[in-house]
Protein backbone atom coordinates (compact mmCIF):
# COMPACT_ATOMS: atom_id res chain seq x y z
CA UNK A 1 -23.09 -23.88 -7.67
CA UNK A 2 -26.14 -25.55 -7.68
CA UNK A 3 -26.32 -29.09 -8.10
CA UNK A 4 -28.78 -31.47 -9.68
CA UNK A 5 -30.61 -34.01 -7.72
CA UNK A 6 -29.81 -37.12 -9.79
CA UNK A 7 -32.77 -39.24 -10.67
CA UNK A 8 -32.59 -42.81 -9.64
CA UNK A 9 -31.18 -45.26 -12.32
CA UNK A 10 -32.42 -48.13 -14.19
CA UNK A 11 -30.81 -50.40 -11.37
CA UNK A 12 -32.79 -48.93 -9.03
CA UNK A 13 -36.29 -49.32 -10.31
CA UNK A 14 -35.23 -52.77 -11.69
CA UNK A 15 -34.63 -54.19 -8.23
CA UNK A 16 -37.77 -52.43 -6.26
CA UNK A 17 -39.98 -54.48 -9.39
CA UNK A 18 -38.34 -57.42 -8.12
CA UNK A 19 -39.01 -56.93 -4.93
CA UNK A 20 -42.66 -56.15 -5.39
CA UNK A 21 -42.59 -59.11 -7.86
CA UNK A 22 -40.94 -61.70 -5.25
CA UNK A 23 -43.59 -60.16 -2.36
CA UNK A 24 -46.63 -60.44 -4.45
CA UNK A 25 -46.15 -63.29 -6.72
CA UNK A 26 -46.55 -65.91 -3.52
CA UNK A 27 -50.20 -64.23 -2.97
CA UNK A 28 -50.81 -64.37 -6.84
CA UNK A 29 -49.85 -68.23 -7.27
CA UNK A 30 -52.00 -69.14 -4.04
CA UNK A 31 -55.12 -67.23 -5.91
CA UNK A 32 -53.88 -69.00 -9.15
CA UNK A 33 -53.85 -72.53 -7.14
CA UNK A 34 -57.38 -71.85 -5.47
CA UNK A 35 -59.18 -71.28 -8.44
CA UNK A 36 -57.70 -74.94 -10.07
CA UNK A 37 -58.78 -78.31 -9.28
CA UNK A 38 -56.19 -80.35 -6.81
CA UNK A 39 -54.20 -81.43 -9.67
CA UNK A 40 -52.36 -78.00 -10.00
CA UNK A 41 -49.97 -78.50 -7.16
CA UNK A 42 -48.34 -81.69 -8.80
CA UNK A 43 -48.08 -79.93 -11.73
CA UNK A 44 -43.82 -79.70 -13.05
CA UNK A 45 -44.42 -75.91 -14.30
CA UNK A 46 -46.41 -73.85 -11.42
CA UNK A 47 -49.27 -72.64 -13.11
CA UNK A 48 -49.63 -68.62 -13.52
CA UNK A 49 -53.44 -68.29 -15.34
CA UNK A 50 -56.37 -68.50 -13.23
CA UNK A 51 -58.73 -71.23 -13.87
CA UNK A 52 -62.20 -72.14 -13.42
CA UNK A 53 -62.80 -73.48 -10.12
CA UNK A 54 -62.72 -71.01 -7.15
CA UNK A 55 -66.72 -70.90 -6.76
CA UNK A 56 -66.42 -74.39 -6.21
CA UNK A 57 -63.42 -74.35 -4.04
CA UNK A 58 -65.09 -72.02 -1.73
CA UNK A 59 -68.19 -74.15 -1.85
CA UNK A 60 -66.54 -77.19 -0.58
CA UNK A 61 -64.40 -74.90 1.79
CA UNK A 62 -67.47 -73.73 3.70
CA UNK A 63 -68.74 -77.29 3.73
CA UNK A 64 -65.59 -78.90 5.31
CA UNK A 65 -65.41 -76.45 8.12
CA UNK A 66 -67.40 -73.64 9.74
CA UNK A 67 -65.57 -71.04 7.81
CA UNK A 68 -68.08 -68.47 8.56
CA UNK A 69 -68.03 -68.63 12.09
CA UNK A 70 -64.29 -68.59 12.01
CA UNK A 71 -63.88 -65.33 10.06
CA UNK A 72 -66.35 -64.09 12.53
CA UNK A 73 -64.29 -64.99 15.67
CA UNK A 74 -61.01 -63.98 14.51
CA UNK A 75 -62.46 -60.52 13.08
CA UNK A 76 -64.07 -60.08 16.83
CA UNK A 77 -60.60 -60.91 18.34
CA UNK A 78 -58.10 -59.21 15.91
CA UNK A 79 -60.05 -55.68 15.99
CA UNK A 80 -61.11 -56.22 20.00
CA UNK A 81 -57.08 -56.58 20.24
CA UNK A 82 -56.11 -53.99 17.51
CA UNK A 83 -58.04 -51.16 19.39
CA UNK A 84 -57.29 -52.13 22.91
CA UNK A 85 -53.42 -51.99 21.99
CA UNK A 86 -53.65 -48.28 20.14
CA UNK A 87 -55.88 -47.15 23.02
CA UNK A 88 -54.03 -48.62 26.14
CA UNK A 89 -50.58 -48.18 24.62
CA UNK A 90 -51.19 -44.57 23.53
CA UNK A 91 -52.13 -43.71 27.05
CA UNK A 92 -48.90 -45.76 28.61
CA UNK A 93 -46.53 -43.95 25.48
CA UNK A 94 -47.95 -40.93 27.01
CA UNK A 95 -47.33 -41.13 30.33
CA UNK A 96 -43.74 -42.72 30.08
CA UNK A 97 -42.84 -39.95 27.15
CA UNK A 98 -44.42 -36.89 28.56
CA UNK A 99 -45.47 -36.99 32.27
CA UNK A 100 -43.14 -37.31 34.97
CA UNK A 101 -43.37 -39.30 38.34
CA UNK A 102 -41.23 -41.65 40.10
CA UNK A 103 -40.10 -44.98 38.97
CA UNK A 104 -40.47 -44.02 35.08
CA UNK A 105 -37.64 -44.79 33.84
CA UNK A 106 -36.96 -47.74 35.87
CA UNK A 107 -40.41 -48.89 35.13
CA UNK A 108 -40.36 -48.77 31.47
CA UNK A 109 -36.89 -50.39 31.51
CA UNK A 110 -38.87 -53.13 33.27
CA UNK A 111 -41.67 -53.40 30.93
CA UNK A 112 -39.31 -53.28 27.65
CA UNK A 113 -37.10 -56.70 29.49
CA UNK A 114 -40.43 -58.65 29.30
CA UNK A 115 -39.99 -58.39 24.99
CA UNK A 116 -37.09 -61.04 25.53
CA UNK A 117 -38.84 -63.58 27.35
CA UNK A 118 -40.30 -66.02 24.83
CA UNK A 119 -44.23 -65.94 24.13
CA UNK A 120 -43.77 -69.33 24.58
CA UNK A 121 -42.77 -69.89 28.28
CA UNK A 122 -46.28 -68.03 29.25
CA UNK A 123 -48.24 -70.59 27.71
CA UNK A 124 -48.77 -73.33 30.43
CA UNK A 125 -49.36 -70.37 33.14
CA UNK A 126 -51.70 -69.02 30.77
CA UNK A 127 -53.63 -72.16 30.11
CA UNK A 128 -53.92 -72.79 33.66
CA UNK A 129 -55.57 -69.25 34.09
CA UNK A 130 -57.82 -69.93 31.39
CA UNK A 131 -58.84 -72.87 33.04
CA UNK A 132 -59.19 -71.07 36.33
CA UNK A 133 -61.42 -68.98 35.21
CA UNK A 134 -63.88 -70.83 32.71
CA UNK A 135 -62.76 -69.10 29.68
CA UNK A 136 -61.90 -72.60 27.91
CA UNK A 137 -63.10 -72.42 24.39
CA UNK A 138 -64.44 -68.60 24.66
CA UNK A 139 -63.08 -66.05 22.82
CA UNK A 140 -62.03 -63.80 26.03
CA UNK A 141 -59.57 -66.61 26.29
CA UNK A 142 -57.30 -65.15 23.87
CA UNK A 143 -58.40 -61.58 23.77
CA UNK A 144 -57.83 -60.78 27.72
CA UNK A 145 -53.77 -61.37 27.12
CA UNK A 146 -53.44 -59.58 24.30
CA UNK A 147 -55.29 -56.79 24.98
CA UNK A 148 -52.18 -54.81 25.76
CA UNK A 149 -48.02 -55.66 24.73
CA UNK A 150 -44.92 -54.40 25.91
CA UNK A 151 -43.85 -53.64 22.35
CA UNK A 152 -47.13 -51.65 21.73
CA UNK A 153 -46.28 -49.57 24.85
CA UNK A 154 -42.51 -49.35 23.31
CA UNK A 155 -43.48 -48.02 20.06
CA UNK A 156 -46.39 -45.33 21.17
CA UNK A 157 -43.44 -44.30 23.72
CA UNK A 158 -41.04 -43.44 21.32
CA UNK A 159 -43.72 -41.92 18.87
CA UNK A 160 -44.65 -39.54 21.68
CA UNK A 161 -41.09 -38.57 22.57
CA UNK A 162 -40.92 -37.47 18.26
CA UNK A 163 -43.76 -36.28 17.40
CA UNK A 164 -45.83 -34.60 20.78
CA UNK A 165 -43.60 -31.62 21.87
CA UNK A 166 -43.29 -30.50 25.45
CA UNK A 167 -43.77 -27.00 24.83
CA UNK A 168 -47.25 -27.30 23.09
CA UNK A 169 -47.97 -29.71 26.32
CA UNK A 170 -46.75 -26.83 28.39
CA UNK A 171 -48.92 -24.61 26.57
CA UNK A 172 -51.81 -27.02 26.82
CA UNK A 173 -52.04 -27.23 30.16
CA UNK A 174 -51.41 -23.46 31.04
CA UNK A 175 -54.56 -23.12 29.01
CA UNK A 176 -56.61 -25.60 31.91
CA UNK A 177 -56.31 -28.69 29.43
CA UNK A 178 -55.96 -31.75 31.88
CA UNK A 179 -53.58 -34.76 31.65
CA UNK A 180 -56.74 -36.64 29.25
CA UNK A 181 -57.76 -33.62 27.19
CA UNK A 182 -53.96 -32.73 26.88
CA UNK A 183 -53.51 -36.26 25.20
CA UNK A 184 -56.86 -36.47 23.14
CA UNK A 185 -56.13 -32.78 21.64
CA UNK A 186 -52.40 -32.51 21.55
CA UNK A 187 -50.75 -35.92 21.74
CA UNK A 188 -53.20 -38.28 19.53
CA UNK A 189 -53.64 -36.38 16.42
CA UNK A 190 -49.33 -35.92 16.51
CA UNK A 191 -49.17 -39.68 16.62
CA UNK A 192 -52.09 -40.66 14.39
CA UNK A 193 -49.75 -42.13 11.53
CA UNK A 194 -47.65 -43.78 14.12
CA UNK A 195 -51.06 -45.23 15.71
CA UNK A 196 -51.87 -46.36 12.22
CA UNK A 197 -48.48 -48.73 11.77
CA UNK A 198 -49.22 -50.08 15.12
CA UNK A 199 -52.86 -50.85 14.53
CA UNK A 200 -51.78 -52.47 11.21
CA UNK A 201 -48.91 -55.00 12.85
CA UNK A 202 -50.92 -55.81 15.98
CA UNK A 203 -53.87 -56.60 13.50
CA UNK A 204 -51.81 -59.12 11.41
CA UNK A 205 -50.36 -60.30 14.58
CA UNK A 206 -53.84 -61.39 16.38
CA UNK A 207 -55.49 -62.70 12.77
CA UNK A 208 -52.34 -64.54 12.14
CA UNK A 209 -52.13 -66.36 16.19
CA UNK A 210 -52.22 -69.97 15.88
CA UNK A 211 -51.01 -71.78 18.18
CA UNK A 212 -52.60 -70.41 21.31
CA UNK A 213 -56.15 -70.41 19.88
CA UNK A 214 -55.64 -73.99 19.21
CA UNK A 215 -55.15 -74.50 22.97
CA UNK A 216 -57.59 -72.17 24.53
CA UNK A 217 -60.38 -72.99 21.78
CA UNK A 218 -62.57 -75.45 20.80
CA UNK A 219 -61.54 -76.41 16.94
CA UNK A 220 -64.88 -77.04 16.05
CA UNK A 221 -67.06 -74.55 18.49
CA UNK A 222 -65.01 -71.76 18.39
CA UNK A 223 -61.94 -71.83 15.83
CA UNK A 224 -60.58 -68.83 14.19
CA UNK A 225 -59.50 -68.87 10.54
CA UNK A 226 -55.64 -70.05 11.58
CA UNK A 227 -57.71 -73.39 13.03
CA UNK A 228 -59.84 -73.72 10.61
CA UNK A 229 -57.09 -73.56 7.74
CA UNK A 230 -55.14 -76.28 10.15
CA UNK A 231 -58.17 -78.20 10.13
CA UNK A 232 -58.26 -78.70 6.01
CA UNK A 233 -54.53 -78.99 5.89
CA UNK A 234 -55.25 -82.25 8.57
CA UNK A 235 -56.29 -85.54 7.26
CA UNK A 236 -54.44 -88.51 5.43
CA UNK A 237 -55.15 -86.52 2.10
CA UNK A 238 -54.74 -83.01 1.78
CA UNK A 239 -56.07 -81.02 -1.10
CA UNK A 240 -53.97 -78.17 -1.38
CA UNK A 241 -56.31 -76.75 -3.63
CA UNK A 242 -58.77 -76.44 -0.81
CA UNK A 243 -56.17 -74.72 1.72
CA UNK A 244 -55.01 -72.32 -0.41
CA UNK A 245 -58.95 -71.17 -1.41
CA UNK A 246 -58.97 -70.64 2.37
CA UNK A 247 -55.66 -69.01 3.14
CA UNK A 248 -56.61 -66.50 -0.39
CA UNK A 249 -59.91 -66.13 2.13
CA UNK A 250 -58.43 -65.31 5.28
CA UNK A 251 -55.93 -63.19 3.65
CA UNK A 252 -58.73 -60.96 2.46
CA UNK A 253 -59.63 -58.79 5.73
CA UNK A 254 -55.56 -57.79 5.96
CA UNK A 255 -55.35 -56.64 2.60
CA UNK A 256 -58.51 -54.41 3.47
CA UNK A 257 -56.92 -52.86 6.71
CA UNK A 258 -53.85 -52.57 4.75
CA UNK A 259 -55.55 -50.32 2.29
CA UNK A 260 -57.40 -48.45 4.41
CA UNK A 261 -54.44 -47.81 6.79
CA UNK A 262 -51.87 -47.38 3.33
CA UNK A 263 -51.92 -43.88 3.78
CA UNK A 264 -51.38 -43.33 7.62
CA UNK A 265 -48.68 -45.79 7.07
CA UNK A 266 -46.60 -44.23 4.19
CA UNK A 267 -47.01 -40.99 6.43
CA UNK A 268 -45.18 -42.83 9.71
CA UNK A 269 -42.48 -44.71 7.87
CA UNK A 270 -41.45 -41.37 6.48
CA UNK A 271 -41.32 -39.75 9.70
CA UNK A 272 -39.15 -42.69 10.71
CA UNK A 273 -42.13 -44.54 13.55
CA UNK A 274 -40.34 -44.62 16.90
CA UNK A 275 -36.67 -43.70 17.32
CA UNK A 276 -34.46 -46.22 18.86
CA UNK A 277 -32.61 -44.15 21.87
CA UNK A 278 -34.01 -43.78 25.30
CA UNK A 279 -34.34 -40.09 25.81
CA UNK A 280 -34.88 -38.52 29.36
């Protein structure tokens, strides 16, 4: 007997709308608030119609702060980051999933400990490098440490271990492919979707950095569109107004990648991204 796949019910569809409702609305009322005068905040019912003053909201925006130059910095770090991380973790997934040599496991055990040590105990030891070596208020300041993660390495790992199976390696390489070619023929294109997820959270990740740009860079030289937001949210007065026209801004570029990358992305959550067991 054959049974019929039931379809899912009107609970079901009622709460995924309010999900998408209680995700998006936050991003909708910001736009709402950036396109009103200063007065909207204060206002007892939140305002849900857009009104007539983004143009000059962005106007003033650009004239408080260097807005321009900070879009420009954090796009240069964020996608400097976003491809070294793919590229370098790949390669590392690679090796720790597929190749073996002494030390792996042991190794990658080691690597996986330094996620639980807080971002925030490297900071002083990092600032003091920075110093070291000149980079004070230059972008390589916060590029160089992120240019590779332990998680990143994690994730293209496990993707490896799902998706790239030994026997077409085997195969690969009884057909002459090297180690490289072997990984640019068989083991990218398996993990492509997976590669996309990863590019998308180390993305929002490096655009979203605040606090160590504010140490390494110059707030007025060199910010990035985290400092620059800080910047109009400082003073005795702030026009929330003003900050929101630039976090609806900043926010642009990630909606972007995210629709560019939608696609890839739907295609790795389905295969379920990187498992969670530590296969040998």
């Amino acid at each position: 007997m054959v049974r019929r796949r039931r379809r899912p019910g009107f609970l079901v569809y009622g709460a995924l709308l309010a999900v998408v409702i209680g995700s998006v609305f936050p991003l909708y009322w910001s736009f709402v608030v950036s396109t009103r005068d200063g007065s909207a905040i204060a206002e007892r019912t939140p305002p849900l119609i857009p009104g007539g003053h983004l143009l000059d909201n962005v106007r003033e925006v650009f004239d408080k702060v260097d807005f321009w130059l900070a879009m420009q910095n954090s796009l240069i770090v964020s996608s400097t980051v976003t491809v070294s991380n793919v590229v370098l973790a790949s390669l590392a997934g690679f090796a720790f999933a597929r190749l073996r040599f002494r030390g792996r496991d042991t190794l990658f055990l080691l690597l996986v400990g330094t996620v639980m040590v807080p971002a925030q105990l490297g900071i002083i030891p990092l600032y003091m490098v920075v110093g070291e070596l000149g980079w004070y208020g230059e972008l390589t300041a916060v590029i160089v440490p992120g240019l590779v993660s332990a998680f990143s390495v994690f994730w293209m790992r496990q993707a490896c271990e799902e998706a790239v199976p030994a026997e077409l390696l085997d195969a690969a390489t009884m057909d002459g492919c090297s180690i490289l070619r072997s990984y640019w023929h068989v083991g990218l294109p398996a993990i492509r979707s997976q590669a996309a997820v990863l590019a998308m959270l180390t993305f929002m990740a490096a655009w979203n950095d605040f606090f160590f740009p504010l140490v390494v860079l110059d707030p007025h030289d060199s910010p990035t569109v985290q400092v620059a937001l800080s910047t109009l949210a400082s003073g005795y007065y702030t026009d929330y107004a003003l900050m929101l026209t630039g976090a609806t801004l900043g926010v642009l570029p990630v909606i972007v990648l995210f629709v560019l990358l939608a696609r890839h992305m739907v295609q790795g959550a389905l295969l379920g991204g990187p498992s969670s067991g530590f296969k040998r």
